[in-house]
Protein backbone atom coordinates (compact mmCIF):
# COMPACT_ATOMS: atom_id res chain seq x y z
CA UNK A 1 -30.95 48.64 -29.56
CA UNK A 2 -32.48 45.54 -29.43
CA UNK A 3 -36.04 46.36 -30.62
CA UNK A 4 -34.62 48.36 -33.76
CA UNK A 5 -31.59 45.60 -34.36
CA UNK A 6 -34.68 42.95 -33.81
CA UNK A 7 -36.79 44.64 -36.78
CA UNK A 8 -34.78 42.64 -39.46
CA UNK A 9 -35.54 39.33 -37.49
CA UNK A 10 -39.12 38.09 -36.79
CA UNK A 11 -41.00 39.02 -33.69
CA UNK A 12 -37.99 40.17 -31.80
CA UNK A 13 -38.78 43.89 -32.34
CA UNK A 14 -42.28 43.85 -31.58
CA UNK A 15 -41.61 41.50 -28.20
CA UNK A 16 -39.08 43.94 -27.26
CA UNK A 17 -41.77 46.66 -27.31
CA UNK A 18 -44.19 44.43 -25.46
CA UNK A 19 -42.09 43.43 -22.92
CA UNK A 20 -40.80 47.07 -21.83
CA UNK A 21 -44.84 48.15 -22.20
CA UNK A 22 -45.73 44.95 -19.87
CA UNK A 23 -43.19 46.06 -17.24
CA UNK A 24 -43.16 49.48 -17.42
CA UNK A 25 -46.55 50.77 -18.82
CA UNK A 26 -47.76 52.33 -22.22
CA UNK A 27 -45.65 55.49 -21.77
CA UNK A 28 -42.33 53.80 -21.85
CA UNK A 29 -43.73 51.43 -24.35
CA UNK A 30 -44.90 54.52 -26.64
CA UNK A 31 -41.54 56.19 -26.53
CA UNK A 32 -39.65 52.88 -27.34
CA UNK A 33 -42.11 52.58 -30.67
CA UNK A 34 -41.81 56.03 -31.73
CA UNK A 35 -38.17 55.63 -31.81
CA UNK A 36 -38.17 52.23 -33.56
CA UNK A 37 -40.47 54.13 -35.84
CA UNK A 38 -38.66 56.83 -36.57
CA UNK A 39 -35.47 54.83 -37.86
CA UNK A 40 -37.92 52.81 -40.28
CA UNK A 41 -38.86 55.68 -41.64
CA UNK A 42 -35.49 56.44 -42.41
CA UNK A 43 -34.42 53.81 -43.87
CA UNK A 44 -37.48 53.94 -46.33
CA UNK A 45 -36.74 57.29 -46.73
CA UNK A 46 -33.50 56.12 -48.28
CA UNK A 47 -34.45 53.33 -49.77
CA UNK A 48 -36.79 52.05 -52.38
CA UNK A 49 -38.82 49.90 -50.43
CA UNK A 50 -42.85 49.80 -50.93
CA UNK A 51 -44.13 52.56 -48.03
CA UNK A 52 -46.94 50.37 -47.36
CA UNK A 53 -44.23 47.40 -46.01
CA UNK A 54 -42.90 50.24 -43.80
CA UNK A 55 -45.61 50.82 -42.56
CA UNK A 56 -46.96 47.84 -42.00
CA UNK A 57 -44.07 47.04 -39.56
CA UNK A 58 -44.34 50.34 -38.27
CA UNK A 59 -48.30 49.14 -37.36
CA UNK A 60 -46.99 45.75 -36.01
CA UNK A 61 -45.10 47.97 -33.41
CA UNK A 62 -48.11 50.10 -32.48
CA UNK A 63 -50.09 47.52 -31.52
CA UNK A 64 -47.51 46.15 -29.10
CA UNK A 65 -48.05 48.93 -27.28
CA UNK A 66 -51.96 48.59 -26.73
CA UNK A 67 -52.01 44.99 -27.07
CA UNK A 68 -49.78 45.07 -23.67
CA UNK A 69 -51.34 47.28 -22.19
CA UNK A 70 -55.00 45.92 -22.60
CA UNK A 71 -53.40 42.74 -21.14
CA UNK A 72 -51.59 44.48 -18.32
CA UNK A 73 -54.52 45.95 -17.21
CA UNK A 74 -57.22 43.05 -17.64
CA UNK A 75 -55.02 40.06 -16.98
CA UNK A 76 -56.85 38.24 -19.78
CA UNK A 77 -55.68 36.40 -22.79
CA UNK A 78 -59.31 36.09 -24.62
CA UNK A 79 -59.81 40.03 -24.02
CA UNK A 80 -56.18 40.55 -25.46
CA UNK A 81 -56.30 38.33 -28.72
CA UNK A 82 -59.65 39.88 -29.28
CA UNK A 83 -58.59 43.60 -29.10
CA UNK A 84 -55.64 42.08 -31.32
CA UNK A 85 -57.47 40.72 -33.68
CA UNK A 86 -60.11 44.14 -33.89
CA UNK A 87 -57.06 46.39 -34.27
CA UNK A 88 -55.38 44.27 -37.07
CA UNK A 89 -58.45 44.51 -39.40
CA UNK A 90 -59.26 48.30 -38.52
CA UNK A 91 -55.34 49.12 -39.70
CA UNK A 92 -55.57 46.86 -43.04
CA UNK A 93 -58.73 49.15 -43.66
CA UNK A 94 -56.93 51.81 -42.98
CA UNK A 95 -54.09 51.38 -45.38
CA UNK A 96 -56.73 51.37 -48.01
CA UNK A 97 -58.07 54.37 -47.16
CA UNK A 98 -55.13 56.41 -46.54
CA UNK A 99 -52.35 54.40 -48.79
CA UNK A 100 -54.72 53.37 -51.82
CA UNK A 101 -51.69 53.75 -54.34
CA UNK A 102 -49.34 51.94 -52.43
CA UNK A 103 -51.50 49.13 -51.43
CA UNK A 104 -52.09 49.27 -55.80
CA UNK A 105 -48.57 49.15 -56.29
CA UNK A 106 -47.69 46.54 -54.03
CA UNK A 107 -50.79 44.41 -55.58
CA UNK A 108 -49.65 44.52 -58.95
CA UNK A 109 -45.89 43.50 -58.06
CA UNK A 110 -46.92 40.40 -55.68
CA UNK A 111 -49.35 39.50 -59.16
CA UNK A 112 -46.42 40.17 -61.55
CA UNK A 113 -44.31 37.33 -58.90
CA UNK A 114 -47.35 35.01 -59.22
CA UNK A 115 -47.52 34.92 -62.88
CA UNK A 116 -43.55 34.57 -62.64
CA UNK A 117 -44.03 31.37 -60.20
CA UNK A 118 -46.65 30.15 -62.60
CA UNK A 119 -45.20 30.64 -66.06
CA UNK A 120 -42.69 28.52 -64.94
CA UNK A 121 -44.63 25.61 -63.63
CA UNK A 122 -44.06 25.38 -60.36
CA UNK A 123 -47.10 25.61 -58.98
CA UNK A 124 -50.67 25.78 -60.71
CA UNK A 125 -52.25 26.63 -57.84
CA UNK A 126 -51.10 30.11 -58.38
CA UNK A 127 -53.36 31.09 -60.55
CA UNK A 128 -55.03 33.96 -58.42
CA UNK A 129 -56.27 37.27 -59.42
CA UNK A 130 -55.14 39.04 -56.35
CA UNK A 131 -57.28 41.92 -55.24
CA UNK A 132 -56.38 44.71 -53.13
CA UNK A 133 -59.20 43.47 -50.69
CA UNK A 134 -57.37 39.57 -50.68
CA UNK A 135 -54.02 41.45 -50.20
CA UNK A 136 -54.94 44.05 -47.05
CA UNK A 137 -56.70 40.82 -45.67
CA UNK A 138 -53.55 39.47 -45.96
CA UNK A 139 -52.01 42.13 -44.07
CA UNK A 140 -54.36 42.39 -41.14
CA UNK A 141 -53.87 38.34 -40.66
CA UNK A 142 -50.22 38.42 -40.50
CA UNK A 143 -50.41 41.27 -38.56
CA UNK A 144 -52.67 39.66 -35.83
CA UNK A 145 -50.69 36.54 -35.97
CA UNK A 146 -47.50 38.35 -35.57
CA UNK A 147 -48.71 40.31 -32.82
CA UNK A 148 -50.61 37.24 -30.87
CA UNK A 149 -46.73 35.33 -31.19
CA UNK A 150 -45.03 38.77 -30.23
CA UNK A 151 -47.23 39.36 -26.98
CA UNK A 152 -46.52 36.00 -25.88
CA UNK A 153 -42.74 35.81 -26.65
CA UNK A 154 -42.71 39.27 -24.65
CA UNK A 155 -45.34 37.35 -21.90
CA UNK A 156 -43.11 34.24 -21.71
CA UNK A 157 -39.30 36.52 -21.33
CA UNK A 158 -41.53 39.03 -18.78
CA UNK A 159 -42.86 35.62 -16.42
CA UNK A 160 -38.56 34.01 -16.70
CA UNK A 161 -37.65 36.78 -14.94
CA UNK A 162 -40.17 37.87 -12.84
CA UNK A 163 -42.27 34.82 -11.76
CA UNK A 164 -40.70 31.55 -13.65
CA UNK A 165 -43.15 28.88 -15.04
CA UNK A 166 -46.23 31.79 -14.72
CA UNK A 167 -46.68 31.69 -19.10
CA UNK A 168 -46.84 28.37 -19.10
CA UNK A 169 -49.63 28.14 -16.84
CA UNK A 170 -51.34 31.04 -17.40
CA UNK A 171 -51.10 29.58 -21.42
CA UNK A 172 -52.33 26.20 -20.20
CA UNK A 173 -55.17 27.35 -18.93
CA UNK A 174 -56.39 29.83 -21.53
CA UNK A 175 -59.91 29.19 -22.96
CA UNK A 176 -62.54 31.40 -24.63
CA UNK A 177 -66.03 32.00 -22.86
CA UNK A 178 -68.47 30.29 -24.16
CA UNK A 179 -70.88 32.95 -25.76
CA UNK A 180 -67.45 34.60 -27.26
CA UNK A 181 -66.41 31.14 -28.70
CA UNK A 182 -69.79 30.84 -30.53
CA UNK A 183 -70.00 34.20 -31.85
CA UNK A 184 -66.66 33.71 -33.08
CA UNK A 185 -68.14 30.56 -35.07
CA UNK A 186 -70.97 31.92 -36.27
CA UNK A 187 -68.96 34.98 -37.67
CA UNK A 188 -66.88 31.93 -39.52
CA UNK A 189 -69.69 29.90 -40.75
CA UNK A 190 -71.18 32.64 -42.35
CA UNK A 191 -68.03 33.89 -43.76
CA UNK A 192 -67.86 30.90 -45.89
CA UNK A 193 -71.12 31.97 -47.98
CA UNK A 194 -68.79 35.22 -49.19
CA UNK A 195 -66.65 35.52 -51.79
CA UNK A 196 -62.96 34.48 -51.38
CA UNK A 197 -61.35 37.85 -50.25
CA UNK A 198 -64.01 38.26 -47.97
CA UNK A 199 -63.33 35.21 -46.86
CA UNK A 200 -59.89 36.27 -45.72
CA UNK A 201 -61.26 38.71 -43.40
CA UNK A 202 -63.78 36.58 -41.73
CA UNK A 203 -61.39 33.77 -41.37
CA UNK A 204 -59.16 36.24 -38.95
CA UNK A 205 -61.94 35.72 -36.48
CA UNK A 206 -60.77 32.07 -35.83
CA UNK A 207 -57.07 33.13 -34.54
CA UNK A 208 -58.30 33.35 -30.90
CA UNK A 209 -59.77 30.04 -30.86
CA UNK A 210 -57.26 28.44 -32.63
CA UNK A 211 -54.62 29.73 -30.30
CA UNK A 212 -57.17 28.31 -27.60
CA UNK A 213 -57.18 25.06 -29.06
CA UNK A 214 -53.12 25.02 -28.93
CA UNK A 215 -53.20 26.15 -25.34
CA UNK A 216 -55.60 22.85 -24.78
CA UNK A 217 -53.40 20.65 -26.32
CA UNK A 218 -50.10 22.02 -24.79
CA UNK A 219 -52.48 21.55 -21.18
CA UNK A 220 -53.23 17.70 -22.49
CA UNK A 221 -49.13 17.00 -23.31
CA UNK A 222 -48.32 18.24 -19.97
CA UNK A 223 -51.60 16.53 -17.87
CA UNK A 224 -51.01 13.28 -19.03
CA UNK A 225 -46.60 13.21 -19.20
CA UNK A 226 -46.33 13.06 -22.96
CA UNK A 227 -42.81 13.63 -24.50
CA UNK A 228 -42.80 17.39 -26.34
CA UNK A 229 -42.73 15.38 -29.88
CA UNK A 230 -46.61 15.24 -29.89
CA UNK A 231 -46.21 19.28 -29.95
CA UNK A 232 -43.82 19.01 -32.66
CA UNK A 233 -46.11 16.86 -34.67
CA UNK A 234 -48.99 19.36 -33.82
CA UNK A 235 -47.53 22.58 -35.42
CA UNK A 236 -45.84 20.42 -38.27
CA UNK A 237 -48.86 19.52 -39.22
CA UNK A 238 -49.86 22.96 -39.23
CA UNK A 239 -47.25 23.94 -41.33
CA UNK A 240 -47.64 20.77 -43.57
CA UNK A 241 -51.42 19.90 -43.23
CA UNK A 242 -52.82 23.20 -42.45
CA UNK A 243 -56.44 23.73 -42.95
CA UNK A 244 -57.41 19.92 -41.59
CA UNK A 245 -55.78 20.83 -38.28
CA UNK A 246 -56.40 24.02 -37.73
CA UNK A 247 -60.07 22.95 -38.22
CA UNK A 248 -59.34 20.56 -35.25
CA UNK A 249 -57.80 23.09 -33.08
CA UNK A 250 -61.13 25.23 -33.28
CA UNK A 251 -63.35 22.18 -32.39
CA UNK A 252 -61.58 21.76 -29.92
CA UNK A 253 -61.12 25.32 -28.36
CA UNK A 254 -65.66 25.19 -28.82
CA UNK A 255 -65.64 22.19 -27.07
CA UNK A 256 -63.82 23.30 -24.37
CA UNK A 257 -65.56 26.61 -24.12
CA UNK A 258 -68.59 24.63 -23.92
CA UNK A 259 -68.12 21.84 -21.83
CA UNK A 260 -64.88 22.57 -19.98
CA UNK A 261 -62.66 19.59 -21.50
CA UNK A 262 -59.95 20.75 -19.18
CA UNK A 263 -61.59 19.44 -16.18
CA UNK A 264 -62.73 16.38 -17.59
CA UNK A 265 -59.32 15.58 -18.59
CA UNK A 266 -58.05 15.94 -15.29
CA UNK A 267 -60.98 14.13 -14.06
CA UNK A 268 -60.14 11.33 -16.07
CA UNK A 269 -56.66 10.87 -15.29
CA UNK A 270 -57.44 11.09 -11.86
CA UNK A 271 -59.73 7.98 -11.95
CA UNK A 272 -57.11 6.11 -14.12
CA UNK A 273 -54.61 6.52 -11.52
């Protein structure tokens, strides 16, 4: 009840998935999905609603499942976001190839709202030509980041009950390797000689370090007895700022990856006390 109540509310659905599939492996995970599933299908069935948002959602669930159970079985965050991140972009591909008319549909009402929102003056910055490639790279973002937010929501309920405080430090101490982190920035650096919607895809590959660069700075609040307002200014500015600190985040997830900045932190506070 919860996981098909929790699919009108953000993450709840898919963390319910991913906690049952964290505590009781992929089989009871699969048969909570397929009967999530089934009722969205349902109630699209009835409705009027695009099939590609159905199934979009219906996606998001799927991967709750393996997401969970790839980090069940390897006990590793990096390994996790990155089989995230893979499976996110193969589905947006695959809505093209098996949902081409719905993924038209949907592009030429979400340009019809832009033009709206622009007519009107409310924002220039509107005026995109949205592509089907722009809008599945779209997809396969939001469905990484929901997924990466789901896992941990389902991560952070699974460790209060079975071993509280265990998120937070298995989160604190979450870093990308080294070689991964750079491949990671090479795939970005190049991205950026692409066109814009290919730029959307490429830009996916910086999730896992920005995430890294969040658990580094949730480490640094904690390390050195900062109040939790220097978190609240850090996904503010996010929100707010956006591209600026996100930009820091990844520096500083490379940085780490390269020259452990976790242990120099705590290096450093131990010769200032």
């Amino acid at each position: 009840m919860v996981a098909l109540i929790g699919s009108f509310f953000p993450l709840i659905s898919t963390a319910a998935i991913a906690l049952v599939s964290l505590c009781k492996g992929a089989k009871e995970g699969t048969l909570l999905f397929l009967w999530v599933s089934l009722a969205l299908v349902l109630l699209q069935q009835s409705g009027t609603e695009n099939p590609l948002l159905t199934a979009v959602s219906i996606v998001s669930l799927g991967i709750m499942v393996l997401a969970a159970e790839v980090h069940r079985v390897m006990a590793s965050w990096q390994w996790t976001l990155l089989v995230i991140v893979v499976i996110a972009v193969v589905s947006a591909q695959g809505f093209a190839i098996l949902m081409g008319a719905s993924v038209t549909s949907l592009v030429a009402t979400a340009q019809d709202v832009l033009n709206a929102v622009k007519s009107q003056g409310q924002d220039a910055q509107l005026s995109i030509a949205l592509s089907e490639s722009m809008l599945l790279g779209l997809v396969a973002t939001i469905l990484a980041i929901g997924s990466m937010m789901s896992l941990m929501l389902a991560r952070w309920w699974q460790a209060g009950v079975q071993n509280p405080g265990g998120f937070q430090k298995e989160f604190h101490g979450f870093s990308i390797d080294a070689k991964i982190a750079v491949i990671l920035i090479v795939i970005l650096v190049v991205g950026q000689f692409f066109s814009q919607s290919t730029q959307i895809w490429v830009n996916i590959a910086a999730l896992p370090l920005i995430i890294a660069g969040i658990a580094l700075v949730h480490f640094a609040v904690k390390l050195f007895g900062q109040g939790r307002q220097w978190l609240a200014f850090l996904y503010v500015g996010m929100i707010m700022v956006g591209k600026p600190v996100t930009l820091l985040l990844v520096v500083l997830a490379l940085t780490d990856s390269l020259i452990d900045l976790r242990s120099r932190l705590e290096g450093f506070k131990k010769a200032k006390t």
